[in-house]
N, C-alpha and C. Protein backbone atom coordinates (compact mmCIF):
# COMPACT_ATOMS: atom_id res chain seq x y z
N UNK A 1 -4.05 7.83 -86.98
CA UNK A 1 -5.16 7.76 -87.90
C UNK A 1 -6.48 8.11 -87.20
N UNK A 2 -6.79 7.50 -86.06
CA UNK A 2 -7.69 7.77 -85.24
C UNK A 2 -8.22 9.49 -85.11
N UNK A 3 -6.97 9.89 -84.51
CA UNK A 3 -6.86 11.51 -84.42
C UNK A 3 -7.12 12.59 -85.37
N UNK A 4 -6.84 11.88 -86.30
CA UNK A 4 -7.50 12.20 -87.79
C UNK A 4 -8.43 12.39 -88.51
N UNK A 5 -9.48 11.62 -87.90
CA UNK A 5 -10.52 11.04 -88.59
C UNK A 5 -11.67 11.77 -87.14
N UNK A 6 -11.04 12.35 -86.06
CA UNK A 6 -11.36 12.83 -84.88
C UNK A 6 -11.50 14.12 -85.60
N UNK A 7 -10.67 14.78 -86.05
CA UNK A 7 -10.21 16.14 -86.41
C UNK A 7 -11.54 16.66 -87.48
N UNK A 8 -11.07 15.41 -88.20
CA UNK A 8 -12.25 15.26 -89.64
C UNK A 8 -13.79 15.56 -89.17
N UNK A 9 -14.26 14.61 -88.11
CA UNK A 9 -15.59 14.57 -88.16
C UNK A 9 -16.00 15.96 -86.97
N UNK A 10 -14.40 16.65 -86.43
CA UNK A 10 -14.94 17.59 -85.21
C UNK A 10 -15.51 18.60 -86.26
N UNK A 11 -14.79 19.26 -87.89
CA UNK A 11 -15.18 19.96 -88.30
C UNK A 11 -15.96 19.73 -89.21
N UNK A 12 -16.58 18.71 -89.24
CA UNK A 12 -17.56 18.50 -90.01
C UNK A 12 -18.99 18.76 -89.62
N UNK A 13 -19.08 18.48 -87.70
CA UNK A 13 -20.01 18.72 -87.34
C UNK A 13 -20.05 20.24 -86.64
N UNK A 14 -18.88 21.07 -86.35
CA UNK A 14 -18.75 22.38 -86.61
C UNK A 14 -19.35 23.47 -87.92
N UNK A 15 -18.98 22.63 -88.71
CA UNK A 15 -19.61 23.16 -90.53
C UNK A 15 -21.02 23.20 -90.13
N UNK A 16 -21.47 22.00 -90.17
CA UNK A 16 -22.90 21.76 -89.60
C UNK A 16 -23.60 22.74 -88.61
N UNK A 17 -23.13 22.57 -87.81
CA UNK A 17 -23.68 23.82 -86.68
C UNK A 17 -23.92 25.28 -86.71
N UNK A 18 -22.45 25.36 -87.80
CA UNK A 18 -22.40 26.85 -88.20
C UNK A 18 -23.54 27.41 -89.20
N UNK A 19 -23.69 26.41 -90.04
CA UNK A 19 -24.77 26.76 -91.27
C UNK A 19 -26.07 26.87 -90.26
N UNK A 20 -26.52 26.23 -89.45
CA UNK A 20 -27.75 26.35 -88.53
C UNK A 20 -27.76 26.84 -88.14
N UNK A 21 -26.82 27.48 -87.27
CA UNK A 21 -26.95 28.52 -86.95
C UNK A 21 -27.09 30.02 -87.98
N UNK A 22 -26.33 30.25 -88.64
CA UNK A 22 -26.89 30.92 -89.61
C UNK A 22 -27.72 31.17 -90.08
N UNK A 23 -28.36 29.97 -90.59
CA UNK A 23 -29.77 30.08 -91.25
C UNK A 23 -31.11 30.50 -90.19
N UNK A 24 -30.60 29.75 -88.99
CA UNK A 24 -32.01 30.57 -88.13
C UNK A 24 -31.23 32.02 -87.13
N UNK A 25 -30.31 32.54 -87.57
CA UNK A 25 -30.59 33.97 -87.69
C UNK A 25 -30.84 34.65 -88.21
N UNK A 26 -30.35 34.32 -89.88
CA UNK A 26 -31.46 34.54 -91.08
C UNK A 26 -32.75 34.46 -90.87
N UNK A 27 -33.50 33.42 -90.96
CA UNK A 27 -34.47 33.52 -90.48
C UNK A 27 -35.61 34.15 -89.45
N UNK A 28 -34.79 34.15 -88.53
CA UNK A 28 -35.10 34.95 -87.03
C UNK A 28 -35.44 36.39 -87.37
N UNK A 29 -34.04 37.21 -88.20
CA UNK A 29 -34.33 38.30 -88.64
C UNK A 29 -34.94 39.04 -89.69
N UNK A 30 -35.38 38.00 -90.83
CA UNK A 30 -36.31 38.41 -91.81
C UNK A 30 -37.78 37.88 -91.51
N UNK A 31 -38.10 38.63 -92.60
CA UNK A 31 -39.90 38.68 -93.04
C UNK A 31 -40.11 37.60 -93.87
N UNK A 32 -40.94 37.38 -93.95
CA UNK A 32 -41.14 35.50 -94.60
C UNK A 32 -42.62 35.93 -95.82
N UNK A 33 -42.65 35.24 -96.54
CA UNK A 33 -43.80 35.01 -97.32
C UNK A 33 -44.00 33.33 -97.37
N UNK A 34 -45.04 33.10 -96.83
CA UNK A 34 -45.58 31.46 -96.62
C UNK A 34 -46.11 31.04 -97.70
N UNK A 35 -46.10 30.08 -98.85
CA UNK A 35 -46.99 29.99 -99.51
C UNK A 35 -47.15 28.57 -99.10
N UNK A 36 -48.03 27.92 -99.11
CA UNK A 36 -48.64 26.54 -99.35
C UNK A 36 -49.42 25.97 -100.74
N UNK A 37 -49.17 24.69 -101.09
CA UNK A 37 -50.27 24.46 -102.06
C UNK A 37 -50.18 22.88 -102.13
N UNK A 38 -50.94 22.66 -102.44
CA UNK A 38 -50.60 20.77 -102.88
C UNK A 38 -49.58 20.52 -103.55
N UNK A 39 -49.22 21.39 -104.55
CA UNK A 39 -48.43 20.65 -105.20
C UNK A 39 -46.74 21.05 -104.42
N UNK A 40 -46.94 22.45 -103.83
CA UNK A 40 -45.01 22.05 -103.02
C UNK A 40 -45.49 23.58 -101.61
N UNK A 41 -44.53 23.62 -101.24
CA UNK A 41 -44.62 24.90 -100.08
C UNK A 41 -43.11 25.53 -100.32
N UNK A 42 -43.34 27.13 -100.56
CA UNK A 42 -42.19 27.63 -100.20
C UNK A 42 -42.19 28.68 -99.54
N UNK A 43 -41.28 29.02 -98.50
CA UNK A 43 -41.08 29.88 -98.01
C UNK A 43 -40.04 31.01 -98.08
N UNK A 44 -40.21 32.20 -98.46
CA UNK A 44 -39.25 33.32 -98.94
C UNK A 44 -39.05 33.90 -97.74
N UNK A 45 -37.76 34.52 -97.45
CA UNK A 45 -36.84 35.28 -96.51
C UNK A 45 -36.60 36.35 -96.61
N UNK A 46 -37.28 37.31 -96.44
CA UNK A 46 -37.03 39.22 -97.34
C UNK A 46 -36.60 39.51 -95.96
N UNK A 47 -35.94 40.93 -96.54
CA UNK A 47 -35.85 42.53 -95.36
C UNK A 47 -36.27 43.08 -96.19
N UNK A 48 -35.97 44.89 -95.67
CA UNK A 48 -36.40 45.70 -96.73
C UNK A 48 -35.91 45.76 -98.94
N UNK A 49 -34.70 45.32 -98.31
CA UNK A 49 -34.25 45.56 -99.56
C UNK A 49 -33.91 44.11 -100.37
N UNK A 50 -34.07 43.25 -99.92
CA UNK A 50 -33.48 42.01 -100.70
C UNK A 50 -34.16 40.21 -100.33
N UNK A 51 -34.04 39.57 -101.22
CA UNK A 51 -34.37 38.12 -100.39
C UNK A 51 -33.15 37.70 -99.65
N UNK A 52 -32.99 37.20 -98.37
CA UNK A 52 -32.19 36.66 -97.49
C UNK A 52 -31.96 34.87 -97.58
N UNK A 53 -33.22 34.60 -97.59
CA UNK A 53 -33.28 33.15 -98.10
C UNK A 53 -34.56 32.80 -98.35
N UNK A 54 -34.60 30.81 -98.21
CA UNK A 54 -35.88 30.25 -98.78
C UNK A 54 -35.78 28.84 -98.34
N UNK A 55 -36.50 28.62 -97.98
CA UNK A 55 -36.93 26.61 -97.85
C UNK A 55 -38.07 26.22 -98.86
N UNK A 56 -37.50 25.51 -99.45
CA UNK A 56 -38.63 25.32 -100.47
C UNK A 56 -39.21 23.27 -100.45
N UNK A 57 -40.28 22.96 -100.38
CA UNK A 57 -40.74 21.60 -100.39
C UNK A 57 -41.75 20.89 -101.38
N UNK A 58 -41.61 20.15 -102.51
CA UNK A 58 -42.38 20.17 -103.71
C UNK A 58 -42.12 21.14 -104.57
N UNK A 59 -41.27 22.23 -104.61
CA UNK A 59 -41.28 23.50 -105.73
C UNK A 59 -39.63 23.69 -105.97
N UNK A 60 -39.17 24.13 -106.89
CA UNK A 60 -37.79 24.61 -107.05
C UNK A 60 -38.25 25.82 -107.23
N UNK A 61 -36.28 26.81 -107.05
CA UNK A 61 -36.80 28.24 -106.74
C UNK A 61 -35.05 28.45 -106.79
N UNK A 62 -34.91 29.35 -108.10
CA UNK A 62 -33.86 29.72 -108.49
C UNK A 62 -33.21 31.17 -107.58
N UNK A 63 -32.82 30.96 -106.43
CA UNK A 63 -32.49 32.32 -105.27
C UNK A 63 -31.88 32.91 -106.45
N UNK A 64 -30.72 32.65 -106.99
CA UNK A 64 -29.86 33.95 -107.80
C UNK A 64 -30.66 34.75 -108.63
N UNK A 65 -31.32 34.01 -109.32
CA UNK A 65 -32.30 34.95 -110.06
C UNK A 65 -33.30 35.72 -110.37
N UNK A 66 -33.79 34.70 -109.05
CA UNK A 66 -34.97 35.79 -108.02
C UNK A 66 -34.28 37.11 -107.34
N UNK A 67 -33.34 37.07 -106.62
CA UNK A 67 -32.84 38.06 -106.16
C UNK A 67 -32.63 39.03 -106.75
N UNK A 68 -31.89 38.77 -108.29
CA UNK A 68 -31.60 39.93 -108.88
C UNK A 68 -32.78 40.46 -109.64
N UNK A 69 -34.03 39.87 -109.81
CA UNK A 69 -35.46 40.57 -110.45
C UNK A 69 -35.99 41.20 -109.07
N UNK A 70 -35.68 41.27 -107.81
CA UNK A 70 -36.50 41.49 -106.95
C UNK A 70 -35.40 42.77 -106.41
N UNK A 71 -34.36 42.46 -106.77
CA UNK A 71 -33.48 44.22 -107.12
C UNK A 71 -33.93 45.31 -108.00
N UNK A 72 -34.26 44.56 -108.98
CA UNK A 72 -35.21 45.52 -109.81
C UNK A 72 -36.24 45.94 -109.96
N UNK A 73 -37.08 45.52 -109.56
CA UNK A 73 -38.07 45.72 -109.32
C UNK A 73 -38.72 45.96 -107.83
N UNK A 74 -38.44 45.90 -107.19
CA UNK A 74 -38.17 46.27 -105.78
C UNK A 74 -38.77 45.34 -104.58
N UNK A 75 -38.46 45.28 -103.91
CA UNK A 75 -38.85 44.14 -102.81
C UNK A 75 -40.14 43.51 -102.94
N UNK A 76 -40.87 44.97 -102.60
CA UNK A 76 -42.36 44.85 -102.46
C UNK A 76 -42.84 44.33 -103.22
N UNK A 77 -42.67 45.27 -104.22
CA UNK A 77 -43.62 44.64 -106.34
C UNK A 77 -43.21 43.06 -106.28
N UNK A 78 -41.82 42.47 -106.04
CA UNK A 78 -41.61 41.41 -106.44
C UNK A 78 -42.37 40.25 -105.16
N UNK A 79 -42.82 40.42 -104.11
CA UNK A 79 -43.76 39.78 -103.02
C UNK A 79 -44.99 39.41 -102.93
N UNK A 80 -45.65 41.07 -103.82
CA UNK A 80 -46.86 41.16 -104.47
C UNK A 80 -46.60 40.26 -105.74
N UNK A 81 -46.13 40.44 -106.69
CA UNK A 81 -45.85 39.61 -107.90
C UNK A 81 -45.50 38.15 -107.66
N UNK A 82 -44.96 37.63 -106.59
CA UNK A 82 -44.95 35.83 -106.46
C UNK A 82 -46.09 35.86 -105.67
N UNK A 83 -46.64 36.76 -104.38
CA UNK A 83 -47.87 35.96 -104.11
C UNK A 83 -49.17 35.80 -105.02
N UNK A 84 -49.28 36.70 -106.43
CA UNK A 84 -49.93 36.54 -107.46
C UNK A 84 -49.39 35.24 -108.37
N UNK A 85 -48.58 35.31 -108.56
CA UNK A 85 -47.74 33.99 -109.39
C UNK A 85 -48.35 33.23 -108.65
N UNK A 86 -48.48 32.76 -107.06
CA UNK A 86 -48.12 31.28 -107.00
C UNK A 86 -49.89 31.44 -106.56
N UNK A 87 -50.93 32.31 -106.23
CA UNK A 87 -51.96 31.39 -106.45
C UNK A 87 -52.43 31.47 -107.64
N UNK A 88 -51.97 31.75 -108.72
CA UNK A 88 -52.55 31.80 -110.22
C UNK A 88 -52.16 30.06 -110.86
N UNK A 89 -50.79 29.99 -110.16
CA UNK A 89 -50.43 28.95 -110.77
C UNK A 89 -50.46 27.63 -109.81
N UNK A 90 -50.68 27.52 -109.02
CA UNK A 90 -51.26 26.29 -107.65
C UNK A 90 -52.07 26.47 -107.20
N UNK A 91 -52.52 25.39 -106.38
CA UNK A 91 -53.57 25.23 -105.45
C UNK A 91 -53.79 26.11 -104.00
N UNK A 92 -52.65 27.14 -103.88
CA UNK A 92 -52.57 27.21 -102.36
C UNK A 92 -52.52 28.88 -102.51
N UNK A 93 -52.21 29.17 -101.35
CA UNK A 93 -51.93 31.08 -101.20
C UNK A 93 -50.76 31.01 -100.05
N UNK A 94 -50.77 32.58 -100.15
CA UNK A 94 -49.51 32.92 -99.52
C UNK A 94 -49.73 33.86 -98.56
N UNK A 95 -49.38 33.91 -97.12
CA UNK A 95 -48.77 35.09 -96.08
C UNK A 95 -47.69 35.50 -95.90
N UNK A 96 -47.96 36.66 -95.48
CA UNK A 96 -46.61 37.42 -94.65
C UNK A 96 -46.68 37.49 -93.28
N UNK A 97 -45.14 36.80 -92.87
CA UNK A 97 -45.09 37.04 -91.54
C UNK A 97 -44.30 37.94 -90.57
């Protein structure tokens, strides 16, 4: 049982590691848009062609559906278009890093 429960928590904290790692090579290798505001902070994950990811704090932020408007409309327009969204609609602004 012991051995078991060994096995259990080795890949649990493997799972763990793996997603972190992931995410800060994601990270590492994309372009970011910072926004801040009082009311939440999020941060977007682009390359040229797509969002990669997002940390978001105080705000929700639907990735699937962002992604696929920011397919259509194209990376850029859609970067320009949330950093207009979010100081129209909060307290804060946004960079690129």
């Amino acid at each position: 049982m012991k051995k078991v429960l060994m096995i259990i928590g080795g890949l649990v904290v493997g799972t763990i590691v793996l997603l972190i790692v992931i995410f800060s090579i994601t990270s590492a290798t994309s372009n970011k848009l910072i926004c801040k505001s009082a009311e939440g902070n999020i941060t977007i994950m682009y390359n040229d062609k797509k969002i990669t990811g997002y940390t978001a704090n105080g705000m929700s932020y639907d990735m699937d559906s962002q992604k696929k408007y920011a397919e259509q409309v194209g990376i850029d327009a859609y970067i320009e278009e949330f950093t207009t969204w979010f100081s129209n609609n909060t307290s804060g602004s946004c960079t690129t890093k």
